[in-house]
C-alpha atoms as a PDB file:
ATOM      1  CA  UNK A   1     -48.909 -44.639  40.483  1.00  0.00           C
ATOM      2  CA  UNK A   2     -49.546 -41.110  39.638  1.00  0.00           C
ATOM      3  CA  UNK A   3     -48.318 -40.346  35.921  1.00  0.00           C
ATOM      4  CA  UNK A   4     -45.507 -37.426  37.265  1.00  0.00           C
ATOM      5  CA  UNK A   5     -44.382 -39.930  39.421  1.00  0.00           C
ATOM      6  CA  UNK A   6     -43.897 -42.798  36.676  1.00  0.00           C
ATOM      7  CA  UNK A   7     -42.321 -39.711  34.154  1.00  0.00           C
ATOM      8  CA  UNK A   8     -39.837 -39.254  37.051  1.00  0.00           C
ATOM      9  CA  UNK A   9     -38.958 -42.750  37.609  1.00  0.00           C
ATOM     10  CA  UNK A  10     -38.952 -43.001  33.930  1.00  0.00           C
ATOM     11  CA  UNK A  11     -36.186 -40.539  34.210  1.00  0.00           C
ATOM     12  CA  UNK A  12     -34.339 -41.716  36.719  1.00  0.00           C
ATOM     13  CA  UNK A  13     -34.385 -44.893  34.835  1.00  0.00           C
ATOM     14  CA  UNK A  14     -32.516 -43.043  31.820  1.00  0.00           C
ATOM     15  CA  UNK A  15     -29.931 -41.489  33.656  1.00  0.00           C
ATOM     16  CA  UNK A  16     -28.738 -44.527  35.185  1.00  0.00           C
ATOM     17  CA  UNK A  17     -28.638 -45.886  31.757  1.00  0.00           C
ATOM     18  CA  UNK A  18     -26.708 -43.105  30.309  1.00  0.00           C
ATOM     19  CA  UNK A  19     -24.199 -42.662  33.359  1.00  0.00           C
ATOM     20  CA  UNK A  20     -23.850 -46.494  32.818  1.00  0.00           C
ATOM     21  CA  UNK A  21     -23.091 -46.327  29.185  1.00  0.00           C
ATOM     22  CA  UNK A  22     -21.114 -43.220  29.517  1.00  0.00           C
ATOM     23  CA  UNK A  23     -18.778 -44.178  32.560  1.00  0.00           C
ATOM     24  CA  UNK A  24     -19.105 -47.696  33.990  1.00  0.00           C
ATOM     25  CA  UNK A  25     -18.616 -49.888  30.644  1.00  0.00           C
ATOM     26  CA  UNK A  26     -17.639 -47.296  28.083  1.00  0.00           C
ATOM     27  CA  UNK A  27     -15.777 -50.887  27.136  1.00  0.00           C
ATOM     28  CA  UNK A  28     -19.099 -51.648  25.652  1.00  0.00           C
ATOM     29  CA  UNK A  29     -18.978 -50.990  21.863  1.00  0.00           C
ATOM     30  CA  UNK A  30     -21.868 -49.624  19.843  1.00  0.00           C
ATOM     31  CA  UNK A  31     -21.423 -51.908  17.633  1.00  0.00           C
ATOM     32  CA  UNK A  32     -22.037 -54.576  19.664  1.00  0.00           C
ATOM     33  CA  UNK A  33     -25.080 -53.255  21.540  1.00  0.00           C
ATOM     34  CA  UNK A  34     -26.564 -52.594  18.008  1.00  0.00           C
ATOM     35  CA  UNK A  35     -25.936 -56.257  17.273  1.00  0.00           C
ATOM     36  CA  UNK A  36     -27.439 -57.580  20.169  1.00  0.00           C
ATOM     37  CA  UNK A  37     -29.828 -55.348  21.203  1.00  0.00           C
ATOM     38  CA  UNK A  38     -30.750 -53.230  18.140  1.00  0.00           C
ATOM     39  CA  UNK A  39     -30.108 -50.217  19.300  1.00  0.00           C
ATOM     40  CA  UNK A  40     -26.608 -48.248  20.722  1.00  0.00           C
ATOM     41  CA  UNK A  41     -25.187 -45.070  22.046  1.00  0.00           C
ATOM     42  CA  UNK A  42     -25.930 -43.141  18.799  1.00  0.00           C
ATOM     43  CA  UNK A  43     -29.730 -44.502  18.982  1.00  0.00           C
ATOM     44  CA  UNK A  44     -30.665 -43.372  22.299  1.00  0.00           C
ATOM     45  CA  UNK A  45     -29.141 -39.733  21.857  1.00  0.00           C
ATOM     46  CA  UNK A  46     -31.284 -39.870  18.634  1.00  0.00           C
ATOM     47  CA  UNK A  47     -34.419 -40.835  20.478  1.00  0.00           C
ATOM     48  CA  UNK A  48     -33.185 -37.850  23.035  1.00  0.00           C
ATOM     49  CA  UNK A  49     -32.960 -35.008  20.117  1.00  0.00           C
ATOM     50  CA  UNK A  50     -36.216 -36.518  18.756  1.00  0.00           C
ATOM     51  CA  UNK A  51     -38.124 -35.763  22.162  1.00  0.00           C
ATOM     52  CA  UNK A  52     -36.696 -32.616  22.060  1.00  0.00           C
ATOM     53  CA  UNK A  53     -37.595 -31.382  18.567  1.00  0.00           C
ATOM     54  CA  UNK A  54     -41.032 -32.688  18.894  1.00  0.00           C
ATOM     55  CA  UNK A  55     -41.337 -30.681  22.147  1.00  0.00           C
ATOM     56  CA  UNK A  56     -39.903 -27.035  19.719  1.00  0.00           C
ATOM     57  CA  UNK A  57     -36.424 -27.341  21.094  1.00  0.00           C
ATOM     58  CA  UNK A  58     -34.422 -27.108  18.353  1.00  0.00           C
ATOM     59  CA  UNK A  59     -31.459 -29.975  18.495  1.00  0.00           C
ATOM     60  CA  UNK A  60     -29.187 -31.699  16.237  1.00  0.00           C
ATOM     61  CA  UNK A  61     -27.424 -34.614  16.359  1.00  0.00           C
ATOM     62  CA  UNK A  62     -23.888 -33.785  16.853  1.00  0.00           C
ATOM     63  CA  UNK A  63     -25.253 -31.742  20.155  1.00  0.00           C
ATOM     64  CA  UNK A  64     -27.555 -35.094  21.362  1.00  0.00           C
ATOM     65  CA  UNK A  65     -24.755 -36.966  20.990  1.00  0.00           C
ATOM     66  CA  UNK A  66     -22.787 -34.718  22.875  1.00  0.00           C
ATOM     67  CA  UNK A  67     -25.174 -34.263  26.030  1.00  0.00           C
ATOM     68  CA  UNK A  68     -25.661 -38.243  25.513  1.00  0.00           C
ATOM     69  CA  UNK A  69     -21.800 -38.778  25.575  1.00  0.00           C
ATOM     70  CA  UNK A  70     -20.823 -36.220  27.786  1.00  0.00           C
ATOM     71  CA  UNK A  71     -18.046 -35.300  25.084  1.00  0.00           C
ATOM     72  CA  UNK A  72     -18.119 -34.741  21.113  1.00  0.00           C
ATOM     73  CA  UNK A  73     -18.182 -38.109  19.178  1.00  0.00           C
ATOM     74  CA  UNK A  74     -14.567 -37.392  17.493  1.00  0.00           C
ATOM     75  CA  UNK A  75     -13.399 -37.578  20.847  1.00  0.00           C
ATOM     76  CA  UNK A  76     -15.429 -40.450  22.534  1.00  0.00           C
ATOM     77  CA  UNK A  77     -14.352 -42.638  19.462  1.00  0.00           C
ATOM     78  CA  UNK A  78     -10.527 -41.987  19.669  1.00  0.00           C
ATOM     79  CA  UNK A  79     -11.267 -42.589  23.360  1.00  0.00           C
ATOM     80  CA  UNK A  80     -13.072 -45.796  23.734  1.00  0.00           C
ATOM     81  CA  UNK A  81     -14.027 -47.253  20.007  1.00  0.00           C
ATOM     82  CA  UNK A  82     -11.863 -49.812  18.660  1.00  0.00           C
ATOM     83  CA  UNK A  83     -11.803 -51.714  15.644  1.00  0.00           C
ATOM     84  CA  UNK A  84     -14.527 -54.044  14.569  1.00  0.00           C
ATOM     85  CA  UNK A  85     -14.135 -57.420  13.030  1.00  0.00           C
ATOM     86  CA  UNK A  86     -15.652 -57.933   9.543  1.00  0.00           C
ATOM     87  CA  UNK A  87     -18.282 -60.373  10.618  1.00  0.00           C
ATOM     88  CA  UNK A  88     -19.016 -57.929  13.495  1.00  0.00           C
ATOM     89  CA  UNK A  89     -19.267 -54.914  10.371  1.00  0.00           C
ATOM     90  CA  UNK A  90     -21.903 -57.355   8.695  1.00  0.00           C
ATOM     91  CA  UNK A  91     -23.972 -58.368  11.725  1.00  0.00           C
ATOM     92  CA  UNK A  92     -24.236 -54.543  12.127  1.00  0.00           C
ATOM     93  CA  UNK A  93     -25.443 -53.981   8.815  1.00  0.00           C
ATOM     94  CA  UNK A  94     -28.054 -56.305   9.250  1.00  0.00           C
ATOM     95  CA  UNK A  95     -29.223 -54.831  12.645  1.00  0.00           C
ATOM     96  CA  UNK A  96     -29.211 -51.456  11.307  1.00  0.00           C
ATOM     97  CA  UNK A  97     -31.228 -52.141   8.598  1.00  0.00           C
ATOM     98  CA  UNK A  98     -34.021 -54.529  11.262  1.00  0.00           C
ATOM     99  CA  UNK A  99     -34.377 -51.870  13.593  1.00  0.00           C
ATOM    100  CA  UNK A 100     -32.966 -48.452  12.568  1.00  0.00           C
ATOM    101  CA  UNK A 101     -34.081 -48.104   9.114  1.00  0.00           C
ATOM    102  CA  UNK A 102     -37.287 -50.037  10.172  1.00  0.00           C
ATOM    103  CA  UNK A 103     -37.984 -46.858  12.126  1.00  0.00           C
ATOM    104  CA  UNK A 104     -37.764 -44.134   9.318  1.00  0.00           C
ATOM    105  CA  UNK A 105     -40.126 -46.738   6.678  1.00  0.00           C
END
């Protein structure tokens, strides 16, 4: 496989994701992706605005998350988030650190 054609099914690959995220199971919390999988919502519009900043296109993280969510935060969260447990708060806290903070070390 030629490398433009792996990019584009690369691609494709993350727009599925993100239409997947965005409208099929926006039941899915963040919170519990990040405790199961170690990374969320908030992480892969973070990876996005990364791409784009190391490529000169200036992007912060309110607009990633926007183009990510298809919506500001404010109003994904009073759409979809709810409330999370205190154990779930703590498991969170622990994935953050493992694979989010790991990242900026």
């Amino acid at each position: 496989m030629d490398d433009q054609t792996r990019i584009e099914l690369e691609a494709a690959a993350f727009r599925t994701l993100r239409q997947h995220l965005m409208e099929e199971r926006t039941d899915v919390q963040n919170i519990d992706m990040m405790n199961l999988t170690g990374f969320c919502r908030n992480c892969l519009s973070r990876w996005y605005q990364e791409a784009a900043n190391e490529r000169g296109i200036e992007m912060g993280k309110e607009e990633a998350r926007e183009i990510f969510y298809g919506m500001p935060m404010a109003e994904w969260k009073a759409k979809y988030q709810t409330d999370a447990s205190p154990e779930k708060q703590a498991a969170f806290e622990t994935a953050f650190k493992e694979n989010v903070l790991k990242d900026k070390g």
